[in-house]
Protein backbone atom coordinates (compact mmCIF):
# COMPACT_ATOMS: atom_id res chain seq x y z
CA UNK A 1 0.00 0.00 0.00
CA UNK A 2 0.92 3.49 -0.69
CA UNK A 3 2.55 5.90 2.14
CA UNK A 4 0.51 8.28 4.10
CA UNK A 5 3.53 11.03 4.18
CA UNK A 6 3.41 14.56 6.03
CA UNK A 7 3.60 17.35 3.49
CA UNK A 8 3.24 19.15 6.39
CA UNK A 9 1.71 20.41 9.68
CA UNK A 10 0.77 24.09 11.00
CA UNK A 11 -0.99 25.25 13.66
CA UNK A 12 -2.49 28.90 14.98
CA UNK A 13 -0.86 30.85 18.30
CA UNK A 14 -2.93 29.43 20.80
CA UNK A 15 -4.98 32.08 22.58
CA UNK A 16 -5.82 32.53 26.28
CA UNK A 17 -9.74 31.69 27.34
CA UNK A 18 -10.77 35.18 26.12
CA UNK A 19 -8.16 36.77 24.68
CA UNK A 20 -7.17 37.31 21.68
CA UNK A 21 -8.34 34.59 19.68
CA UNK A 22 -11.83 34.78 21.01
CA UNK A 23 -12.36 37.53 18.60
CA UNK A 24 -12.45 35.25 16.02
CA UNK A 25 -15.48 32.75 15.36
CA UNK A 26 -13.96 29.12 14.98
CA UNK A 27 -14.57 28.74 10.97
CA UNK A 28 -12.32 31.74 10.54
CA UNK A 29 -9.46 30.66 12.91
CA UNK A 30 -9.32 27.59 10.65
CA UNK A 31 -9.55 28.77 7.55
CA UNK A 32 -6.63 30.97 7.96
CA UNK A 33 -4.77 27.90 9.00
CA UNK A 34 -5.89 26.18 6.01
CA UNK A 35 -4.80 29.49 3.87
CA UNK A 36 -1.10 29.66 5.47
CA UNK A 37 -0.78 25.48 4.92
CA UNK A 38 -1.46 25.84 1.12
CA UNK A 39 0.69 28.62 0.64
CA UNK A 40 4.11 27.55 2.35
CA UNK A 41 3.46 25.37 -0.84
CA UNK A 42 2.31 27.26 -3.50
CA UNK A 43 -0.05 24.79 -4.03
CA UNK A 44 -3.90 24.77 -5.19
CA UNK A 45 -6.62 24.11 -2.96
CA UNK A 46 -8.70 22.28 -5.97
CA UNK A 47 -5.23 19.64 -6.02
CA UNK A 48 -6.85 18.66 -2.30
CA UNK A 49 -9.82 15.90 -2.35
CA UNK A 50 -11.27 16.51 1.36
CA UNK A 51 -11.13 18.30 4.32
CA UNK A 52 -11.00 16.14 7.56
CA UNK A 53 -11.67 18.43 10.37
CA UNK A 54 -12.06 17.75 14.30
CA UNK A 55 -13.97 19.53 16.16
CA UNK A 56 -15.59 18.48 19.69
CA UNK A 57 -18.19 20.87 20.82
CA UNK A 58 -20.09 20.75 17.58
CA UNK A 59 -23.06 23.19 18.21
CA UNK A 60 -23.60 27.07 17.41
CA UNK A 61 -20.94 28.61 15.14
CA UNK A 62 -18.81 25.41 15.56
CA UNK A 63 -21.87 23.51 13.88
CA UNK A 64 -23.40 22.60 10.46
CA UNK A 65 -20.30 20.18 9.82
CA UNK A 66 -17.11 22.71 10.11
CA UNK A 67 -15.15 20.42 7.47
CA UNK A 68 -17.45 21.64 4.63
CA UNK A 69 -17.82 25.36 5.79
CA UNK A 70 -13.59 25.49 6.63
CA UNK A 71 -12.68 25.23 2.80
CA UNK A 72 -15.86 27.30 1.75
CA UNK A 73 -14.92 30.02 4.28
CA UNK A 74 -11.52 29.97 3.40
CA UNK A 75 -12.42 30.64 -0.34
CA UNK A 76 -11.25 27.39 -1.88
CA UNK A 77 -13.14 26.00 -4.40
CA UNK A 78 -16.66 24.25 -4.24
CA UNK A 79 -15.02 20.89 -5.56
CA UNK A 80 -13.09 20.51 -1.98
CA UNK A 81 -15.12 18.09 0.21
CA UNK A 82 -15.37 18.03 4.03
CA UNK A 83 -16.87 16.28 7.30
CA UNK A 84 -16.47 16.69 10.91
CA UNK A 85 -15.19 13.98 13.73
CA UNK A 86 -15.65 14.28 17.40
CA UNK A 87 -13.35 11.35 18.74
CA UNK A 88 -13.45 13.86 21.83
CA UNK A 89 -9.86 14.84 22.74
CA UNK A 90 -8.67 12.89 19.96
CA UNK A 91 -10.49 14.30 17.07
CA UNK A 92 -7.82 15.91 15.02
CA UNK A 93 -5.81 12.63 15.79
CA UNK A 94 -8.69 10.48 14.49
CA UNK A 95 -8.52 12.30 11.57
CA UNK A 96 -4.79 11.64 10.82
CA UNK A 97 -6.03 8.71 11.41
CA UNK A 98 -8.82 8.57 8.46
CA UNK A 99 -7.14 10.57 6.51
CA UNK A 100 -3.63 8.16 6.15
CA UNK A 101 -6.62 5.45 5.83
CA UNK A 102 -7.36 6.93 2.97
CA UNK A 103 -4.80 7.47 1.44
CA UNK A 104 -3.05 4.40 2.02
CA UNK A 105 -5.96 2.14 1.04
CA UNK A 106 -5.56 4.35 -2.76
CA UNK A 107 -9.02 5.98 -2.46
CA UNK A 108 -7.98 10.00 -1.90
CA UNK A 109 -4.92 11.25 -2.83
CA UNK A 110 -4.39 14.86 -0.56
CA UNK A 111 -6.36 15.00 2.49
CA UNK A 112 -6.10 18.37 5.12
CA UNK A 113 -6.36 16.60 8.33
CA UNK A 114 -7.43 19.35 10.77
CA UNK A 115 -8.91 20.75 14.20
CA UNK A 116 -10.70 23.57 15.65
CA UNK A 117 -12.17 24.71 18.85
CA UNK A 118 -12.87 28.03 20.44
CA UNK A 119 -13.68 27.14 23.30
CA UNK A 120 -13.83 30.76 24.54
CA UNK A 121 -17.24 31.39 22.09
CA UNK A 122 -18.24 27.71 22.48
CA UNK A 123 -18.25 26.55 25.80
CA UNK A 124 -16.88 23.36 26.48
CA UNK A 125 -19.91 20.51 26.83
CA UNK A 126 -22.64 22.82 25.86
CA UNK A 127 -23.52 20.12 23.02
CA UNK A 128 -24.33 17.37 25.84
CA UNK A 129 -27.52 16.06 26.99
CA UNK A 130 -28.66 13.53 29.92
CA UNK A 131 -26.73 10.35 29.53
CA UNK A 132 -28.69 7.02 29.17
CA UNK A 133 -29.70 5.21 32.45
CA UNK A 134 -28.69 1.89 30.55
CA UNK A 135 -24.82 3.71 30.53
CA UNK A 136 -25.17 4.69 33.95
CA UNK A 137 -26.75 1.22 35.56
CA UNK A 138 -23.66 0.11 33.77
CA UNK A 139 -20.86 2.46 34.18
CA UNK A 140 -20.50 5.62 37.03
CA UNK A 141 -19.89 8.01 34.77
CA UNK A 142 -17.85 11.09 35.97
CA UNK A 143 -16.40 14.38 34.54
CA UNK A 144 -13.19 13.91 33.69
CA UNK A 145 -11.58 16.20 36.54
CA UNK A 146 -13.10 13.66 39.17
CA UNK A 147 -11.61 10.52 36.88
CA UNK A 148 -8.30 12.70 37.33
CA UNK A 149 -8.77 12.38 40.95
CA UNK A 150 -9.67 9.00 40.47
CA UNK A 151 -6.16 8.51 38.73
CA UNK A 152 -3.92 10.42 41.23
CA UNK A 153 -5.23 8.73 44.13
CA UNK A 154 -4.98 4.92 42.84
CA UNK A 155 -1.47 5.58 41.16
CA UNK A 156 -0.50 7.52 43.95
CA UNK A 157 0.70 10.68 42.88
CA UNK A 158 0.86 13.75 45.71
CA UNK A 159 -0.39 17.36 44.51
CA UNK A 160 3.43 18.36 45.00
CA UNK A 161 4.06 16.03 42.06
CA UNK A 162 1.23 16.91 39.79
CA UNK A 163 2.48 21.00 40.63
CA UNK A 164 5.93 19.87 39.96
CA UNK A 165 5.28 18.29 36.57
CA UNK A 166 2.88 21.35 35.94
CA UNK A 167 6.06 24.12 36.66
CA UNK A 168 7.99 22.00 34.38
CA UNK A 169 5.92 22.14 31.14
CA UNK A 170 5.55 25.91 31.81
CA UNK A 171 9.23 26.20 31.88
CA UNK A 172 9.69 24.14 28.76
CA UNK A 173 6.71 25.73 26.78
CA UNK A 174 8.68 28.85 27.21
CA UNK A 175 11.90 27.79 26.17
CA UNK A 176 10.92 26.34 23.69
CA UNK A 177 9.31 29.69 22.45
CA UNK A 178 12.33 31.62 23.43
CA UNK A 179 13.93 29.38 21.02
CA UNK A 180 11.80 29.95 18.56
CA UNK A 181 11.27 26.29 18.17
CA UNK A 182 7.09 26.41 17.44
CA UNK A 183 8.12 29.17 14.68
CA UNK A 184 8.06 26.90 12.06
CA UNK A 185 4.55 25.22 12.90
CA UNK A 186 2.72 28.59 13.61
CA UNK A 187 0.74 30.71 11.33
CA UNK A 188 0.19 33.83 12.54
CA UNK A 189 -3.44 35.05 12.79
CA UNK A 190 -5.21 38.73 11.45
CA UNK A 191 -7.42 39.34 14.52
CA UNK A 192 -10.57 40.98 14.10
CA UNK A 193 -12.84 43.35 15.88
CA UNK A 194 -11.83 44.82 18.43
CA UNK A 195 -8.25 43.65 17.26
CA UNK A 196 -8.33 45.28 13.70
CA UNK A 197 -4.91 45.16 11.85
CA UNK A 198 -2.99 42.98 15.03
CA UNK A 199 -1.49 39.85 14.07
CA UNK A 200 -1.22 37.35 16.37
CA UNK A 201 1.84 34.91 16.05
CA UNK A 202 2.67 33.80 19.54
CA UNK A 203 1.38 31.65 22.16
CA UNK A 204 -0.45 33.12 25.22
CA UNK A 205 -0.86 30.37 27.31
CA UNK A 206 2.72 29.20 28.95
CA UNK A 207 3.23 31.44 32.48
CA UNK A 208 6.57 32.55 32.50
CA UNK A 209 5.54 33.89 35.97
CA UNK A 210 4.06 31.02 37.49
CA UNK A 211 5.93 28.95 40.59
CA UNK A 212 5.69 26.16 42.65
CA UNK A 213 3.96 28.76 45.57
CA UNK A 214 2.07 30.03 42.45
CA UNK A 215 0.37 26.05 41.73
CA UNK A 216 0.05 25.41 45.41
CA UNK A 217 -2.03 28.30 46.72
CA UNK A 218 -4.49 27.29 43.93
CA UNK A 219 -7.44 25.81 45.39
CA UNK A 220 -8.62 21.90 44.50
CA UNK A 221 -11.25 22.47 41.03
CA UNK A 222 -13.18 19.36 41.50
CA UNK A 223 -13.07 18.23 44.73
CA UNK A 224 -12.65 20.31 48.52
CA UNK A 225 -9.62 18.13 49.58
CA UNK A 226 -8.80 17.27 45.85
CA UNK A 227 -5.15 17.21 44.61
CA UNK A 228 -6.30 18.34 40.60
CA UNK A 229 -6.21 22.39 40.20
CA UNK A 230 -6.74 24.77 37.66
CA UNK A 231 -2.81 24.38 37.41
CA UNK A 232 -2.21 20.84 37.01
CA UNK A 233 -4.94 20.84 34.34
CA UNK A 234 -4.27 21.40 30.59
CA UNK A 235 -5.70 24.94 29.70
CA UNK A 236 -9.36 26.01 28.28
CA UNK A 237 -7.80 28.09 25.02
CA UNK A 238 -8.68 29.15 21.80
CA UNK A 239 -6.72 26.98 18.65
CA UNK A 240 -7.01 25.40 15.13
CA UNK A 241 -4.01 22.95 13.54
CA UNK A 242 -3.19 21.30 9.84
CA UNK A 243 -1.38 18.47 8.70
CA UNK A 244 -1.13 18.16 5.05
CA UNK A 245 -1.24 14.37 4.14
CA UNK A 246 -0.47 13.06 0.79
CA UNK A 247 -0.15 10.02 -1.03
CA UNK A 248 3.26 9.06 -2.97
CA UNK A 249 1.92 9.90 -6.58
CA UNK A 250 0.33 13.32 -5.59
CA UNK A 251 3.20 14.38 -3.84
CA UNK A 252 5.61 13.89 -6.89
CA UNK A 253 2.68 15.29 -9.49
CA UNK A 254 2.65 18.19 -7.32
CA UNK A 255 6.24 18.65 -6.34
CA UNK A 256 5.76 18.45 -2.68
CA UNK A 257 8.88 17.17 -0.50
CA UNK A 258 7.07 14.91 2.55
CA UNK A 259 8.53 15.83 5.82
CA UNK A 260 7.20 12.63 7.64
CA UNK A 261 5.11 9.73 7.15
CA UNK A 262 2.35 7.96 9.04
CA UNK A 263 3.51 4.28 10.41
CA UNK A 264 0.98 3.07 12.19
CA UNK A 265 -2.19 4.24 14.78
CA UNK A 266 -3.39 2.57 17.62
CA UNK A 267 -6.81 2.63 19.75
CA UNK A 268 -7.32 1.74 23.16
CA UNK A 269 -10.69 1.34 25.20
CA UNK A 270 -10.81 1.21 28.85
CA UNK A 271 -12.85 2.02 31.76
CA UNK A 272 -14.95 5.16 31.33
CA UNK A 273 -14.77 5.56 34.89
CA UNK A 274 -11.42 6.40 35.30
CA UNK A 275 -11.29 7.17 31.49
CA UNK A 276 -7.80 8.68 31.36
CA UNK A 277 -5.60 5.54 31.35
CA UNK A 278 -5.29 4.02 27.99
CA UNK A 279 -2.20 5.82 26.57
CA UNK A 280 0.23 2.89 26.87
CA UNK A 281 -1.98 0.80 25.47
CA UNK A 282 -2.84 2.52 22.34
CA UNK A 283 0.84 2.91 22.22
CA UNK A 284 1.73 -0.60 22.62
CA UNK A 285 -0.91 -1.30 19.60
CA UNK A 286 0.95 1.21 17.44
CA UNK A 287 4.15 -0.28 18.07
CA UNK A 288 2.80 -3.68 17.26
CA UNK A 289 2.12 -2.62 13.95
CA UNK A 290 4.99 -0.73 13.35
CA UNK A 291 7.35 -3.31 14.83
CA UNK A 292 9.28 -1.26 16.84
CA UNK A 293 9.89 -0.57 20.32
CA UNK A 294 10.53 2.23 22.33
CA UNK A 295 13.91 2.04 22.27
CA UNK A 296 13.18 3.25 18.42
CA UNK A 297 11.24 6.59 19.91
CA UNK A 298 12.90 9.68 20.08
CA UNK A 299 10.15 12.18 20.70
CA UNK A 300 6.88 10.80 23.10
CA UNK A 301 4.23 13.37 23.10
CA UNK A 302 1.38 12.59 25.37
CA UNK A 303 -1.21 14.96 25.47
CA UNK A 304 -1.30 16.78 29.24
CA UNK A 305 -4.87 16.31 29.58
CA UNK A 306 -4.04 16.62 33.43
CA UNK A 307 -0.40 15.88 35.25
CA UNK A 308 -1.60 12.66 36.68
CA UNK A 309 -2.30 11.35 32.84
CA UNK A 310 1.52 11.82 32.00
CA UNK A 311 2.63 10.95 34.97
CA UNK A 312 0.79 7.47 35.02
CA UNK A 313 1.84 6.95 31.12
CA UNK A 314 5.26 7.30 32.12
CA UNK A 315 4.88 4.90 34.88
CA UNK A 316 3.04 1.85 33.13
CA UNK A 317 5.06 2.63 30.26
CA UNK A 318 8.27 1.79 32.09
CA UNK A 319 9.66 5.31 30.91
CA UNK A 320 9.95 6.82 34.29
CA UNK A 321 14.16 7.39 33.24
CA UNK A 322 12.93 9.55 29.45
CA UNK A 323 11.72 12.65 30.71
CA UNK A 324 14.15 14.53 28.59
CA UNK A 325 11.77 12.61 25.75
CA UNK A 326 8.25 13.06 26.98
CA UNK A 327 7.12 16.73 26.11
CA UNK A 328 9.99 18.35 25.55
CA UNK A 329 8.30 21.80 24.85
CA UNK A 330 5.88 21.62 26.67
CA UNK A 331 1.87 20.49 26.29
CA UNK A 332 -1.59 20.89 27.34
CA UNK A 333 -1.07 22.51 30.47
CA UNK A 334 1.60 25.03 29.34
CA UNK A 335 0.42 25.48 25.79
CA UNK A 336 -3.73 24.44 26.51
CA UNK A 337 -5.95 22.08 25.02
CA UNK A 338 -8.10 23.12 21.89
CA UNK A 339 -9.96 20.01 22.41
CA UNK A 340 -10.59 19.43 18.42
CA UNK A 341 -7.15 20.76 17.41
CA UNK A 342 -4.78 19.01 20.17
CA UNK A 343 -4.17 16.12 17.81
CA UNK A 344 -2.94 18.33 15.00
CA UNK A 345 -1.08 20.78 16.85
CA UNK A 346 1.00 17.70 18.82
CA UNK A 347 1.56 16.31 15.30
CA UNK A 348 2.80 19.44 13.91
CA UNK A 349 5.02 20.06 17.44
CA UNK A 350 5.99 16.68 17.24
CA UNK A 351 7.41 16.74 13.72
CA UNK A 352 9.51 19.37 14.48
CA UNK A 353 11.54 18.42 17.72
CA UNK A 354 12.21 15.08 15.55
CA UNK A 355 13.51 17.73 12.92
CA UNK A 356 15.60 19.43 15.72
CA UNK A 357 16.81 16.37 16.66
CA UNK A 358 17.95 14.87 13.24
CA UNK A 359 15.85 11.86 14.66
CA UNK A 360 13.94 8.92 12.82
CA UNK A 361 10.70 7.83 14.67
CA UNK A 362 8.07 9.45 17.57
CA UNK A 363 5.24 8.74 18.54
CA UNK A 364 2.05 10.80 19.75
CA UNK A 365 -0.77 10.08 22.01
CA UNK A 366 -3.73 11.27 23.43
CA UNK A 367 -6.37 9.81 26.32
CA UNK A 368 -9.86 10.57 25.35
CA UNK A 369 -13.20 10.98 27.68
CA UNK A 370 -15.69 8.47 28.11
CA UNK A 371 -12.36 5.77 28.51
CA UNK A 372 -10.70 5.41 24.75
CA UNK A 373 -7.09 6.43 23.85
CA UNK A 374 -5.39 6.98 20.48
CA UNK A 375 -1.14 6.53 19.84
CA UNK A 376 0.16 7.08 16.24
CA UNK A 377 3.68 6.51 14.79
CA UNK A 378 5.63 8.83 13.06
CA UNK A 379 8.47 8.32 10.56
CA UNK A 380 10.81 11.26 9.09
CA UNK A 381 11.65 10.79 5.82
């Protein structure tokens, strides 16, 4: 079968709960993404044959299937399909996922795989209604802050721990930008009303002011003698992301040098109590496929959903001794969590510390409410 390869992968600044990218409704924010992927190319929207696009909270402005209106608002052509995906958190992942499907299986040839969410105009769960009493005789279903808890008490993990790893990806999320390492993935945005003529081409989520008596004077979010904060959460933000993904024929018709390719994906289901456990699995599934190990890894990204989720990866992964490996600029709690553009945006980030690195393989992964996790591979080529 055919490669999947990376053409590419870009993603907006990602904006503050409302700041500056809550001027912006979420069709916009992703169709300027869309506009500044096509032209680091020079290439023409009609080449691409769909629009995969991830979105969670798929109601108001964020409804009437984003994937279609994206490439319409964006002024590309009428002949460019589209649909939406809500794999929750993993939604931009899944479609990486069915967008290399595609491809590989010979049945599209380029595919945007993207994600949106603005979760500043479109409040987070605002979509949801009662849950079935069949689920709930079945299952105790919990928001996910409380299946943090859940987490950080049966793994053990202290709130000095959770603040610690918290204070770390802050530091890293800002070294990283003082490096100007997310340069290369971002595409600056043209903020409108009341932000006519600023461009915004930073992040404004990492705290370079935060501490570790900054984390621990914040008060328990979910429960009164709770060890998950505000802090040791990822961040309610404002973000869209793009990977372009082509197959081997369109990319030489069209003269476009891959960066990367898709290996292999793997899914995980597990207990939609706790919900937030099934990284290593869906990364042990990838592997599988791939037929590699970690040792082969060079770059682990694993979404930061909450501290305890990375933390408790790292443990039942056995990769307690990589830290230097797992999120090295950062994640969701420095940089925030777009829910439907996380999977993106870690594709893009991931792509380019294996760049920085002159290394081979990484791999990316993401836990996913309601108790499913999703782990690709990623080869350089």
């Amino acid at each position: 079968m055919p490669d999947a390869l990376i053409i590419d992968a870009v993603r907006s600044p990602i904006g503050r709960k409302n700041g500056a990218l809550a001027s912006i409704r979420g069709d916009e924010l992703a169709a300027q993404v869309l506009n500044g992927l096509v032209a680091r190319h020079d290439l023409d929207p009609a080449e691409i044959d769909d629009v995969q696009l991830g979105c969670v909270t798929q109601i108001g402005e964020q409804g009437w299937n984003l994937g279609r209106m994206v490439p319409l608002v964006a002024g590309w052509p009428e002949s460019v399909c589209g649909t939406t995906v809500d794999r929750q958190c993993g939604s931009s992942m899944q479609t990486n996922f069915s967008a290399a499907t595609a491809i590989s299986a010979g049945q599209l040839d380029l595919v945007v795989s993207a994600g949106v969410e603005t979760m500043s105009r479109v409040p987070m769960g605002s979509n949801g209604g009662d849950l079935s009493d069949k689920l709930l005789d079945r299952w105790e279903i919990v928001p996910q802050g409380l299946s943090a808890e859940v987490i950080a008490d049966e793994w053990g993990f202290s709130r000095e721990e959770l603040d610690a790893f918290s204070l770390e990806s802050h530091r890293r999320a800002t070294a990283a930008a003082d490096e100007g390492r997310f340069d290369e993935e971002i595409v600056p945005i043209d903020l409108t009303n009341p932000h006519a003529g600023v461009v915004l081409g930073v992040d404004e989520t990492p705290r370079r002011d935060t501490s570790a008596a900054a984390l621990a004077a914040l008060k328990p979010a979910f429960l009164p003698e709770g060890k998950v904060t505000a802090g040791n959460s990822s961040q309610i933000c404002d973000g869209a992301a793009a990977v372009l993904v082509a197959g081997e024929s369109a990319a030489g018709r069209l003269g476009l040098e891959p960066r990367a390719r898709f290996v292999s994906f793997g899914l995980a289901g597990v207990d939609p109590h706790r919900m937030l456990h099934g990284n290593p699995q869906a990364c042990d599934r990838a592997l599988a496929r791939a037929g590699l190990t970690w040792d082969d890894m060079s770059v682990i990204e694993v979404n930061e959903a909450f501290a305890c989720v990375v933390l408790q990866f790292a443990r039942d992964a056995g990769l307690e001794y990589r830290w230097d490996d797992i999120n090295p600029n950062g994640g969701g709690i420095s940089l925030g969590h777009p829910l439907g553009a996380t999977g993106a945006r870690i594709t893009a980030t991931l792509l380019n510390e294996l760049e920085r690195r002159d290394a081979q393989y990484g791999i990316a992964t993401m836990c996913i409410g309601f108790g499913q996790a999703l782990a690709c591979v990623v080869e350089r080529v």
